[in-house]
N, C-alpha and C. Protein backbone atom coordinates (compact mmCIF):
# COMPACT_ATOMS: atom_id res chain seq x y z
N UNK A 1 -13.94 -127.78 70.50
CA UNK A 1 -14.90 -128.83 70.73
C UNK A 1 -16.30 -128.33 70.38
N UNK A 2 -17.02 -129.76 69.88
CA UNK A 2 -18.48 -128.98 69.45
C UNK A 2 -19.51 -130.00 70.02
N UNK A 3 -20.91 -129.74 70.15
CA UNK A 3 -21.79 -130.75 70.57
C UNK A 3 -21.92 -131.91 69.80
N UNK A 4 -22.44 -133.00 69.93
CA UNK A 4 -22.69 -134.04 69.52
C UNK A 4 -21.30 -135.19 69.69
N UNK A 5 -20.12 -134.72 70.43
CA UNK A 5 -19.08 -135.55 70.44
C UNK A 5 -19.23 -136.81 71.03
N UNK A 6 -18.71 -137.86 70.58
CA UNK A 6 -18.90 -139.19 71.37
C UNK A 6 -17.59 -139.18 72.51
N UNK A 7 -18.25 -139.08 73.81
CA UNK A 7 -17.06 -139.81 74.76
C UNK A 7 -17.54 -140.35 75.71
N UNK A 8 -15.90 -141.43 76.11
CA UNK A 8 -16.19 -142.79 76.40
C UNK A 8 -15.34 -142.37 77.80
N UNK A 9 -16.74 -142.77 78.93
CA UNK A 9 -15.89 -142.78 80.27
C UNK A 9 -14.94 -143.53 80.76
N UNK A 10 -14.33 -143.90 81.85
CA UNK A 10 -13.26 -144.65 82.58
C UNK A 10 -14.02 -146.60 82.53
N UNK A 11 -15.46 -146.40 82.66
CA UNK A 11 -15.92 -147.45 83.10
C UNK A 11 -16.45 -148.03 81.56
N UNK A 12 -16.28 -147.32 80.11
CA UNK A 12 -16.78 -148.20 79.49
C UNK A 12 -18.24 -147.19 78.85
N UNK A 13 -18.48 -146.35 79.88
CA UNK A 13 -19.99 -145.89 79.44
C UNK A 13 -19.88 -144.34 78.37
N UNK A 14 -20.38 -144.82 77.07
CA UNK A 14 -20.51 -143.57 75.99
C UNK A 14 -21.38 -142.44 76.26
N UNK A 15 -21.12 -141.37 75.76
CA UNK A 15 -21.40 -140.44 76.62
C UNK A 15 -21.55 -139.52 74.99
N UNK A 16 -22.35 -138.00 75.24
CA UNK A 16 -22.22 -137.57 74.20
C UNK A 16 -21.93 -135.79 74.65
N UNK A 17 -21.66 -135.27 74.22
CA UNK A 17 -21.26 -133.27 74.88
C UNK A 17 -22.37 -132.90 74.23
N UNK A 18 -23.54 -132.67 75.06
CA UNK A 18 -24.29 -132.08 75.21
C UNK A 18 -24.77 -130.11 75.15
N UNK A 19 -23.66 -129.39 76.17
CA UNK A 19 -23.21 -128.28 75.78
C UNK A 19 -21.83 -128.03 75.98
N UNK A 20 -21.62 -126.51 75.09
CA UNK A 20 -20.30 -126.23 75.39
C UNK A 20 -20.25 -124.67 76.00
N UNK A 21 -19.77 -124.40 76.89
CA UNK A 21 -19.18 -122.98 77.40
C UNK A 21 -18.26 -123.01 77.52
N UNK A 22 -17.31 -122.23 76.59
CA UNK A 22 -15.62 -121.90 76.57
C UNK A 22 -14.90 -123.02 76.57
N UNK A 23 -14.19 -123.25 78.19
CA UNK A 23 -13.48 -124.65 77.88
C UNK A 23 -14.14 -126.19 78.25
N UNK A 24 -15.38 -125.32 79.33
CA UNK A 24 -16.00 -126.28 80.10
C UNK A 24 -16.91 -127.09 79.09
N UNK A 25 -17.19 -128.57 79.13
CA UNK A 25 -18.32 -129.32 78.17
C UNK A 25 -18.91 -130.02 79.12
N UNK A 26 -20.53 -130.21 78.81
CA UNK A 26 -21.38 -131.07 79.72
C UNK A 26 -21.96 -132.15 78.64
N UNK A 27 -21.21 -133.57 79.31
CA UNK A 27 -21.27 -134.86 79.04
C UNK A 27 -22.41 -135.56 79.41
N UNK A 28 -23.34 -135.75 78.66
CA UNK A 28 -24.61 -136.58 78.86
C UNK A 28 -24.68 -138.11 78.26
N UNK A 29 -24.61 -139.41 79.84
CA UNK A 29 -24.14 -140.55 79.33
C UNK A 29 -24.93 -141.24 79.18
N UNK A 30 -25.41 -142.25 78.54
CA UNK A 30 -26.41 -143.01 78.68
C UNK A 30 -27.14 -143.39 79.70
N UNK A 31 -26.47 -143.74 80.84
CA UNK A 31 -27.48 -143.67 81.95
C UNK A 31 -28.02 -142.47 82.59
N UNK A 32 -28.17 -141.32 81.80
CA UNK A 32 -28.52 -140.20 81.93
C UNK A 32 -27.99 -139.07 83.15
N UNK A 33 -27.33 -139.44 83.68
CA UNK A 33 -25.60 -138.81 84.71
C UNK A 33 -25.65 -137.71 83.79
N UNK A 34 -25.25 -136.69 84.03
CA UNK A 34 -24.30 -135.66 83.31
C UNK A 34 -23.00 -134.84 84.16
N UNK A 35 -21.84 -134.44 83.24
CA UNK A 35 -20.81 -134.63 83.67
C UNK A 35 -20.85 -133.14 83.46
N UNK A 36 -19.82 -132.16 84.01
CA UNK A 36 -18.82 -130.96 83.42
C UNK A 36 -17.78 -131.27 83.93
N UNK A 37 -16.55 -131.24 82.53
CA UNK A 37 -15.50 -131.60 82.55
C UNK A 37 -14.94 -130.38 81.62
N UNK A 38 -13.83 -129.97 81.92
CA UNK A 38 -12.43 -129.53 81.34
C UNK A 38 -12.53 -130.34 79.96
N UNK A 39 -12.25 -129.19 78.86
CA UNK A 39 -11.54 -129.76 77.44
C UNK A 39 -10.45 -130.23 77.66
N UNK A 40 -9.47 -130.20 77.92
CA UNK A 40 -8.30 -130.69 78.51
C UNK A 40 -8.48 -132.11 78.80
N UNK A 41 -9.66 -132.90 79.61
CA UNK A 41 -9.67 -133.90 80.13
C UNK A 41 -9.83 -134.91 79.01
N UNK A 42 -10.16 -134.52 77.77
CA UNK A 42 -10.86 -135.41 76.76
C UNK A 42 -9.27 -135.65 76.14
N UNK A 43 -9.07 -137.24 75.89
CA UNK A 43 -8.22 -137.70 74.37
C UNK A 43 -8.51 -138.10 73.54
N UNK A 44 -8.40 -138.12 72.37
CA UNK A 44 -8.90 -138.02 71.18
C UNK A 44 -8.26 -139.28 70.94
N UNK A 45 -9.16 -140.08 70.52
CA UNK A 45 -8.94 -141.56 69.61
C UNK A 45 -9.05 -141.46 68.49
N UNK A 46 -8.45 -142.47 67.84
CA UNK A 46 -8.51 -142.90 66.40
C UNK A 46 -10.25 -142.71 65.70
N UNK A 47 -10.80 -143.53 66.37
CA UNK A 47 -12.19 -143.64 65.92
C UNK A 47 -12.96 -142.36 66.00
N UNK A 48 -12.09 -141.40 65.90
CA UNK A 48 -13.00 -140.34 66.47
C UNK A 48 -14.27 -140.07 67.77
N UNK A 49 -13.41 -140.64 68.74
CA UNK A 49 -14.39 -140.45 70.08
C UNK A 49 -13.40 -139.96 70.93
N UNK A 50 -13.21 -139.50 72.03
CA UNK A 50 -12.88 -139.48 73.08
C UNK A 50 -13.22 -139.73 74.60
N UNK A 51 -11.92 -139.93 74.89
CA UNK A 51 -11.63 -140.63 76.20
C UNK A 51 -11.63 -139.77 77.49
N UNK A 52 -12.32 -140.06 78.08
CA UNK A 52 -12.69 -138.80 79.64
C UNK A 52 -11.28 -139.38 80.49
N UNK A 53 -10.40 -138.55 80.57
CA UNK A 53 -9.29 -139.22 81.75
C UNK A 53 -9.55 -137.88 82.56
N UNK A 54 -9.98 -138.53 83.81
CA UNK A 54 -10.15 -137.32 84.98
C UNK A 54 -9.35 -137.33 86.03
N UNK A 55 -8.08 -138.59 85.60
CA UNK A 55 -7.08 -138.70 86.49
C UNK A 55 -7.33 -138.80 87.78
N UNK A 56 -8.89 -138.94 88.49
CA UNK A 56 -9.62 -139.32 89.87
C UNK A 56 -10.58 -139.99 89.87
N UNK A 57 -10.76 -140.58 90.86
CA UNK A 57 -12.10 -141.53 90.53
C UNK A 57 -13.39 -140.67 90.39
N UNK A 58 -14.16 -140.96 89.64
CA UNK A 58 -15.64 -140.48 89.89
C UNK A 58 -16.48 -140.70 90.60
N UNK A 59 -17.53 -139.78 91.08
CA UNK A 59 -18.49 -140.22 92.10
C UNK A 59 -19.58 -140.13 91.05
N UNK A 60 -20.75 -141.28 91.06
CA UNK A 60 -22.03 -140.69 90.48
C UNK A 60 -23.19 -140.72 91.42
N UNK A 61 -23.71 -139.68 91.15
CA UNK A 61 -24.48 -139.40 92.03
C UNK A 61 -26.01 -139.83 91.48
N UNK A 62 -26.68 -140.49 91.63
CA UNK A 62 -28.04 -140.64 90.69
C UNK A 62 -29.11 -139.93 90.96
N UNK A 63 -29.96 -139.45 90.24
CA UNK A 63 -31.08 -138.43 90.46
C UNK A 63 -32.25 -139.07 90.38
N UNK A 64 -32.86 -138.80 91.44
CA UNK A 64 -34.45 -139.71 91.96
C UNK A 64 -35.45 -138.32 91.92
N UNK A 65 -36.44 -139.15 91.15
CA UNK A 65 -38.19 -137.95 91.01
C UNK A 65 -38.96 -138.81 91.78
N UNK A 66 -39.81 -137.89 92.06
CA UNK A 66 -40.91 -138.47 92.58
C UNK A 66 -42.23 -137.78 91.89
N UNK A 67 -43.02 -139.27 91.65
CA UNK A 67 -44.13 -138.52 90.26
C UNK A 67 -45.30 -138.90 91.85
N UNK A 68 -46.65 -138.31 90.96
CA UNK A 68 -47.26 -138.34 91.64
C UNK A 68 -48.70 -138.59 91.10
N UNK A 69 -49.69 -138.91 91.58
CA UNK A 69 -50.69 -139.07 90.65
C UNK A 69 -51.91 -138.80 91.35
N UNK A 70 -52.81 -138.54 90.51
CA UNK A 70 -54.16 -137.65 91.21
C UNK A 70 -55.38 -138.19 90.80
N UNK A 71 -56.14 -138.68 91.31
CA UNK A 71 -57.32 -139.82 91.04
C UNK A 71 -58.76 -139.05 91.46
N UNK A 72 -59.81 -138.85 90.78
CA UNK A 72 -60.95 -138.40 91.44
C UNK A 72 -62.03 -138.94 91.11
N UNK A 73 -63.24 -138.78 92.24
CA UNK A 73 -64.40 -139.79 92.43
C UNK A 73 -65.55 -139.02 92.90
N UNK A 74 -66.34 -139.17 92.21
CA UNK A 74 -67.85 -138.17 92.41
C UNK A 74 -68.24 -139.31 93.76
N UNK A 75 -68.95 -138.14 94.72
CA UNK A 75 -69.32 -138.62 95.57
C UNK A 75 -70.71 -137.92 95.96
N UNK A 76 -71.70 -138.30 95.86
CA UNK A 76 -73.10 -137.36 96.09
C UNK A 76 -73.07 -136.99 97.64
N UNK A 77 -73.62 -136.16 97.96
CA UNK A 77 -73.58 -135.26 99.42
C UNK A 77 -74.73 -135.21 99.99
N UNK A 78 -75.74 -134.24 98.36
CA UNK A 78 -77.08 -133.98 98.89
C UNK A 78 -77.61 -134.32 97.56
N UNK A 79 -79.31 -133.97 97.44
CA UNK A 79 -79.86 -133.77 96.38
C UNK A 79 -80.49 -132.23 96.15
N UNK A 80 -80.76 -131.98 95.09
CA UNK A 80 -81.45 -130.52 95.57
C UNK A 80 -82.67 -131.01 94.43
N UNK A 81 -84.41 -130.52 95.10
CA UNK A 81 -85.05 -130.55 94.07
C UNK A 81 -85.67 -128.77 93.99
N UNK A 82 -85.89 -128.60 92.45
CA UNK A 82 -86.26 -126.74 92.31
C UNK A 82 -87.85 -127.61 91.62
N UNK A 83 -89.11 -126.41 92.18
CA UNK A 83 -90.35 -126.33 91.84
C UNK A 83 -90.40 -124.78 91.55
N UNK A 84 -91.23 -124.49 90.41
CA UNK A 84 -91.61 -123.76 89.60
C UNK A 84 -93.07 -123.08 89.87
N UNK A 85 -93.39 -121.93 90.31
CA UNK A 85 -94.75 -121.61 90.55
C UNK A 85 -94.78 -120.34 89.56
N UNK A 86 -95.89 -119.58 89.37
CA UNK A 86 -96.04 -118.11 89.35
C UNK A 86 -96.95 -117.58 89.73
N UNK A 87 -96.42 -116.37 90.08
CA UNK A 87 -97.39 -115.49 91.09
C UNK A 87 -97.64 -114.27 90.25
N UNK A 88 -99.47 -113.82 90.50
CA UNK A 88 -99.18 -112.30 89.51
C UNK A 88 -99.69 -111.44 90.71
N UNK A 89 -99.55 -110.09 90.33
CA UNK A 89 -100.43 -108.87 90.72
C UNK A 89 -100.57 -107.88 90.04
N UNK A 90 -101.73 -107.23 90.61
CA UNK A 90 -101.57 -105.78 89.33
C UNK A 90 -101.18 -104.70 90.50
N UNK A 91 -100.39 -103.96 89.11
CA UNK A 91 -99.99 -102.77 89.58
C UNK A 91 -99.82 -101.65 88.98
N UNK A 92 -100.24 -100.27 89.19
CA UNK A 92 -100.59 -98.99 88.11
C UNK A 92 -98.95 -98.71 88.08
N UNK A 93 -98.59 -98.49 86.92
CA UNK A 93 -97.59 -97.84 86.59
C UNK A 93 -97.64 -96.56 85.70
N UNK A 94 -96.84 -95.55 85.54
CA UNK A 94 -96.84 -94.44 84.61
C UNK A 94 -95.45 -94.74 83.19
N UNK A 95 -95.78 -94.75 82.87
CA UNK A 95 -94.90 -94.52 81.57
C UNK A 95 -95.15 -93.53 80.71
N UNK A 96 -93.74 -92.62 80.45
CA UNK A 96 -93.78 -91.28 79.42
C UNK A 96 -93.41 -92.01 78.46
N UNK A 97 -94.82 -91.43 77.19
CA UNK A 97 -95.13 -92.10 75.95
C UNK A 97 -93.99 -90.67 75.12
N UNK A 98 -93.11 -91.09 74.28
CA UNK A 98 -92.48 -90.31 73.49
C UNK A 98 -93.66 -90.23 71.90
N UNK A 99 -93.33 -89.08 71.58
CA UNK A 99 -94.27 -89.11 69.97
C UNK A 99 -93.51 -88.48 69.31
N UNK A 100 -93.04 -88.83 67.97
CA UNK A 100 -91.50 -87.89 67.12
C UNK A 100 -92.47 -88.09 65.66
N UNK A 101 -92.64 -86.76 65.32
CA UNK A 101 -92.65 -86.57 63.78
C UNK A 101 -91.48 -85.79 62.99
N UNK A 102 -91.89 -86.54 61.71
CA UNK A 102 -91.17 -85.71 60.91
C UNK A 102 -91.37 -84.76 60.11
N UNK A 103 -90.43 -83.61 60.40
CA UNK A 103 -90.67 -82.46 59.75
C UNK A 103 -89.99 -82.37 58.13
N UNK A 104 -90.65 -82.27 56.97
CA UNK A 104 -90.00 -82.05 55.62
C UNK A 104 -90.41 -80.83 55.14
N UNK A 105 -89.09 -80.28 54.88
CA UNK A 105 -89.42 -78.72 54.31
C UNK A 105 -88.06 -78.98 52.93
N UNK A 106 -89.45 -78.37 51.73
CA UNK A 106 -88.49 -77.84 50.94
C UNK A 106 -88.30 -76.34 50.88
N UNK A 107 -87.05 -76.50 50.89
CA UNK A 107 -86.48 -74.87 50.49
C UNK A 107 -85.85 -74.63 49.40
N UNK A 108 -86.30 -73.77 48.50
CA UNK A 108 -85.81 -73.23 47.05
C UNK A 108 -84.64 -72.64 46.98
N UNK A 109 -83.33 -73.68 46.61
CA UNK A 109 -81.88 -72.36 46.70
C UNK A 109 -82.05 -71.44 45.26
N UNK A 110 -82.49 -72.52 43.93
CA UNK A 110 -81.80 -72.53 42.49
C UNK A 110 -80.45 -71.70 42.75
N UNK A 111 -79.63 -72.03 42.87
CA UNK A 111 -78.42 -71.71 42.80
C UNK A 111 -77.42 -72.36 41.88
N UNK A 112 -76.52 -72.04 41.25
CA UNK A 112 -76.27 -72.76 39.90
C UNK A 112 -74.89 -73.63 41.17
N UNK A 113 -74.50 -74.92 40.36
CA UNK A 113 -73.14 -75.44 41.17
C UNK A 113 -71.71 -75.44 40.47
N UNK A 114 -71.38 -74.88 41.27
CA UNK A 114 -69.33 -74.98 40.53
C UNK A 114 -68.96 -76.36 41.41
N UNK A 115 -68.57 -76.94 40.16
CA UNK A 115 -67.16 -77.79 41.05
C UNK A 115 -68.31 -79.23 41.58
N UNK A 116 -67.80 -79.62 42.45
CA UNK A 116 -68.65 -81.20 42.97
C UNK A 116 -69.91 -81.00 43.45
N UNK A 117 -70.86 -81.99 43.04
CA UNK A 117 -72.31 -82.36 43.53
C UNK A 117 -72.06 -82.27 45.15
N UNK A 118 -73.20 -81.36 45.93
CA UNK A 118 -73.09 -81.08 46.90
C UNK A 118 -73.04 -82.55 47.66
N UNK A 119 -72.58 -82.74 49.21
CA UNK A 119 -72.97 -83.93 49.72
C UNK A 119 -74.57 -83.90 50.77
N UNK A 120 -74.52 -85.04 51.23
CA UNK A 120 -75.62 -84.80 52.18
C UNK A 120 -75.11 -84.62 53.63
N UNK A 121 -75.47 -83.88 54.57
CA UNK A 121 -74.76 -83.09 55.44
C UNK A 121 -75.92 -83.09 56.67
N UNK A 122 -75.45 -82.95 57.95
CA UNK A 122 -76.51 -83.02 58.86
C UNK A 122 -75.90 -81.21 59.76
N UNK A 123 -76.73 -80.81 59.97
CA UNK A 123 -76.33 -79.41 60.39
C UNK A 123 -77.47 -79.37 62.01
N UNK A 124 -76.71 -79.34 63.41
CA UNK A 124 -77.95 -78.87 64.38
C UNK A 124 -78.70 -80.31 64.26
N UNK A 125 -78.51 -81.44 64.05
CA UNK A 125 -79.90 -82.27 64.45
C UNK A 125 -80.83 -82.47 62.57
N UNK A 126 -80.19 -81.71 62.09
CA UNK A 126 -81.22 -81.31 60.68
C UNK A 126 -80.61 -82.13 59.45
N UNK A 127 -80.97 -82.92 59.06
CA UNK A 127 -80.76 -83.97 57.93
C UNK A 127 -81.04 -83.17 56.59
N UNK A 128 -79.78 -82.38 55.88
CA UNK A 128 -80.41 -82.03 54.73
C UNK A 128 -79.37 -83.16 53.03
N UNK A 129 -80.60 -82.75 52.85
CA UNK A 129 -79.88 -83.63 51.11
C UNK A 129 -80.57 -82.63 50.25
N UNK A 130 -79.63 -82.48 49.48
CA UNK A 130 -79.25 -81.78 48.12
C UNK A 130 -79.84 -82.55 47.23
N UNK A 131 -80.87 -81.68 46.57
CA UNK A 131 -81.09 -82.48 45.29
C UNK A 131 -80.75 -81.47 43.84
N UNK A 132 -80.39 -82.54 43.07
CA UNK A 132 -79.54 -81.17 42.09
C UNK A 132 -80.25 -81.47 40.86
N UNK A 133 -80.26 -81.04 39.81
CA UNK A 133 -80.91 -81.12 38.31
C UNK A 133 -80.14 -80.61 37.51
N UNK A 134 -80.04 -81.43 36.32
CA UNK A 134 -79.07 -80.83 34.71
C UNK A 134 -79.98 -79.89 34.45
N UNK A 135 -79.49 -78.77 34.19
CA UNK A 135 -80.44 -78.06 33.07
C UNK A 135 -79.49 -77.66 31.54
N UNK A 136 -79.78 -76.88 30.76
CA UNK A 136 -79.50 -76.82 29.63
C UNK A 136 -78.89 -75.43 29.44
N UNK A 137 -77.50 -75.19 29.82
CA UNK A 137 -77.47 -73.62 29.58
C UNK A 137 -76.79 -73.33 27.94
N UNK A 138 -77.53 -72.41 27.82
CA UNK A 138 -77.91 -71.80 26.14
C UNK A 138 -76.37 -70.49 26.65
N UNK A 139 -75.40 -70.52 25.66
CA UNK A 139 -74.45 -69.58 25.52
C UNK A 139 -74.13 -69.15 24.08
N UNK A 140 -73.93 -67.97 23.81
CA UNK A 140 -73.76 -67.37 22.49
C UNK A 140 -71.89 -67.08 22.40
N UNK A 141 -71.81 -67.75 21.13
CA UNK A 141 -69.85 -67.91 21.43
C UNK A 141 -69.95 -67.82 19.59
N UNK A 142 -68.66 -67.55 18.80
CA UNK A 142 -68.30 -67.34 17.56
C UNK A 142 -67.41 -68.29 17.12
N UNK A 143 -68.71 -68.72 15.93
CA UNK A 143 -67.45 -69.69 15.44
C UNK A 143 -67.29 -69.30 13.75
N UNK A 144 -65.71 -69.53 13.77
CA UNK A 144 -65.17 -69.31 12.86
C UNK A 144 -65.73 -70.56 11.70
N UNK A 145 -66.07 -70.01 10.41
CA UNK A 145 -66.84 -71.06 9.40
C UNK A 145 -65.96 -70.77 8.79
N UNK A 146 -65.42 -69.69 7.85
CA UNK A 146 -64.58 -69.79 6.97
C UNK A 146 -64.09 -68.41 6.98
N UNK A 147 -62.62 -68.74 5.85
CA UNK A 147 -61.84 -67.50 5.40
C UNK A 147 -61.77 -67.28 4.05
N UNK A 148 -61.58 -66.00 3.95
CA UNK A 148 -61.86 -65.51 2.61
C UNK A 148 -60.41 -65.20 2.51
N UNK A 149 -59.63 -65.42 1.41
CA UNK A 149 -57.99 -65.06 1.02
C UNK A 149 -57.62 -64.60 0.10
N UNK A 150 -57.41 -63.20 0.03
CA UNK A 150 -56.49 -62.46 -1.51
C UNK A 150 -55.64 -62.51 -1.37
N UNK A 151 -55.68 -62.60 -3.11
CA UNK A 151 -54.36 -62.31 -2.99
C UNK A 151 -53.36 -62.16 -4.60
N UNK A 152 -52.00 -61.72 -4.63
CA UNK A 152 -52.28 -61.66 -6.67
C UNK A 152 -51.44 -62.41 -6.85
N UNK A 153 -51.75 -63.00 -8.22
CA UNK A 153 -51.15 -63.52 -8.79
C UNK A 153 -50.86 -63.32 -10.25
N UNK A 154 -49.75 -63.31 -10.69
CA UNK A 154 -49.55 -62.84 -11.88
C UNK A 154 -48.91 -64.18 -13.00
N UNK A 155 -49.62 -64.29 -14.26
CA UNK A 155 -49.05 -65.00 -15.06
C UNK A 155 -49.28 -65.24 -16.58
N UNK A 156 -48.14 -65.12 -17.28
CA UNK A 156 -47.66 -64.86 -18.55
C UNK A 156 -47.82 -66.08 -19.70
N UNK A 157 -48.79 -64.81 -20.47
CA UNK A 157 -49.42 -66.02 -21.33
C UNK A 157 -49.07 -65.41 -22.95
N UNK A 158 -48.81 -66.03 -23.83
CA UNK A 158 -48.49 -65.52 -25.08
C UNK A 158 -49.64 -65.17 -26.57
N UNK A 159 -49.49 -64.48 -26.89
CA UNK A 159 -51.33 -64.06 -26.92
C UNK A 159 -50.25 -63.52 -28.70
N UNK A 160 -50.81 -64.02 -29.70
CA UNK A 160 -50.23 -63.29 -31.12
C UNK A 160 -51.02 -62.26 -31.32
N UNK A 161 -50.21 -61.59 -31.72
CA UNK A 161 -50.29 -60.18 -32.62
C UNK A 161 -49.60 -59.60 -33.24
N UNK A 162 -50.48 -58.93 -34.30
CA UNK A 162 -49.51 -58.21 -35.49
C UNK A 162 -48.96 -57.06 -35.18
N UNK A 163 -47.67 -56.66 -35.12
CA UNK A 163 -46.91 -55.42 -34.78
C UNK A 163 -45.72 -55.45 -35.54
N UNK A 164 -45.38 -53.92 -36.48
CA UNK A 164 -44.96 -53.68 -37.06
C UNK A 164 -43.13 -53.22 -36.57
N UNK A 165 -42.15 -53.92 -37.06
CA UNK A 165 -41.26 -53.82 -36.21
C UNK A 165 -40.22 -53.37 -37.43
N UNK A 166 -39.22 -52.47 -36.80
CA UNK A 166 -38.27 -51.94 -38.14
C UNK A 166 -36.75 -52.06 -37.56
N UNK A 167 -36.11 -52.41 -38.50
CA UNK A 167 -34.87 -52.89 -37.91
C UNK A 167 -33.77 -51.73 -39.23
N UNK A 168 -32.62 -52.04 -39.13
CA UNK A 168 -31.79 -51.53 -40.01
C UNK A 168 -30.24 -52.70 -40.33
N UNK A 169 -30.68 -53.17 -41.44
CA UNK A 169 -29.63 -54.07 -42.27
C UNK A 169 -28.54 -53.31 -43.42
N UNK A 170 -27.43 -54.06 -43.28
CA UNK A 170 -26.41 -53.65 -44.31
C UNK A 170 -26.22 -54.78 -45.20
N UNK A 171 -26.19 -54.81 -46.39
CA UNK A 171 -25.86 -55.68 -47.20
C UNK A 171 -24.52 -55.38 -47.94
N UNK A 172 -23.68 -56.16 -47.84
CA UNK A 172 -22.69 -55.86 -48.61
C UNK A 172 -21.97 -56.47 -49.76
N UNK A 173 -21.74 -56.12 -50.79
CA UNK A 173 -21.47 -57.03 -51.67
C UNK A 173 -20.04 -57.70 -51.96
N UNK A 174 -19.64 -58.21 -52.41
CA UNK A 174 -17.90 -58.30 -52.65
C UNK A 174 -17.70 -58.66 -53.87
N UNK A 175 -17.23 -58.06 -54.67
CA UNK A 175 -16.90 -58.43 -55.77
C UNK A 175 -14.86 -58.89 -56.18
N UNK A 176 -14.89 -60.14 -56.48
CA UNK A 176 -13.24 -60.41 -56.59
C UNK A 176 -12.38 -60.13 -58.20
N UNK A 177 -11.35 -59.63 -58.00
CA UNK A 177 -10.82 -59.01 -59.04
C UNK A 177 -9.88 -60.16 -59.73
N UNK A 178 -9.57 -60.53 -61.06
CA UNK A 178 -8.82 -61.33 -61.75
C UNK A 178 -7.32 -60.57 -62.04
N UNK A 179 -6.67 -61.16 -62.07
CA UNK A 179 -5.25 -60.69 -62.20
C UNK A 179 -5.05 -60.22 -63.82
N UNK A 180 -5.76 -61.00 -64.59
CA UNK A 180 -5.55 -60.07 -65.86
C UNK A 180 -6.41 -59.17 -66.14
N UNK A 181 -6.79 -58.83 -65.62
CA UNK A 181 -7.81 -57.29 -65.37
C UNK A 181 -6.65 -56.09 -65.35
């Protein structure tokens, strides 16, 4: 069984299951009664509603409120009237007059800086700020301009000239012979 079921009591009056715990369901009927009844007690109709048979008569018991209501009313008592005067007198008083100057001192670190611009820092009561300046540092370093490269190379060029060259040839002759010789 789940909430929202329609059921119809003994007398006619529709009713709807309101909650469910386990087997028990609480039936809330139009005249605003609510029931706990047994799953068991419900039959299931055609129309999809069910029928409360509790096999005993019912008692209903009806539940009466009582509202209440709260009404309020200004009622004056008194009046009050306030008057305004002022009164002076003199009177010597002492007051300690404070007097604060400020002290500015420069102090010369020149100290060169590595790494991050100092911050401004309070040390003892003492407000100091860093003041820093680019300067221009001049360094002597080697730079390579150029290279000089030997190196040999050799190559063959054909150049004429007269040179006397001697060889040794055979000449040979052949002479062929005739048969009537």
């Amino acid at each position: 069984m789940k909430e929202g079921i329609s059921v119809i009591r003994d007398d006619g009056l529709l009713g709807t299951v309101v909650n469910v715990e386990d087997v028990n369901l609480t039936v809330e009927f139009e005249d605003g009664s609510q029931l706990v009844v047994d799953s068991q007690n419900l039959v299931h109709q055609k129309n999809n509603t069910y029928l409360l048979n509790l096999g005993r008569e019912e008692t209903v018991i009806p539940v009466v409120a009582e509202e209440l209501t709260v009404e309020k009313e200004e009622v004056t008592r008194s009046k009050v009237q306030v008057h305004k005067r002022i009164e002076t007198r003199e009177e010597v008083i002492y007051t300690p007059v404070t007097h604060e100057e400020v002290v500015v001192e420069h102090i010369e670190i020149n100290q060169l800086v590595e790494g991050n611009i100092p911050k401004v820092r309070n040390e003892d009561g003492v407000l100091i700020i860093p003041l820093v300046e680019e300067i221009v540092v001049v360094r002597k370093r080697l730079l390579l301009r150029e290279e000089v490269r030997i190196s040999k190379r050799r190559t063959t060029t054909s150049i004429p000239q007269t040179v006397t060259l001697r060889r040794e040839v055979v000449d040979i002759e052949r002479t062929e012979f005739n048969e009537t010789d």
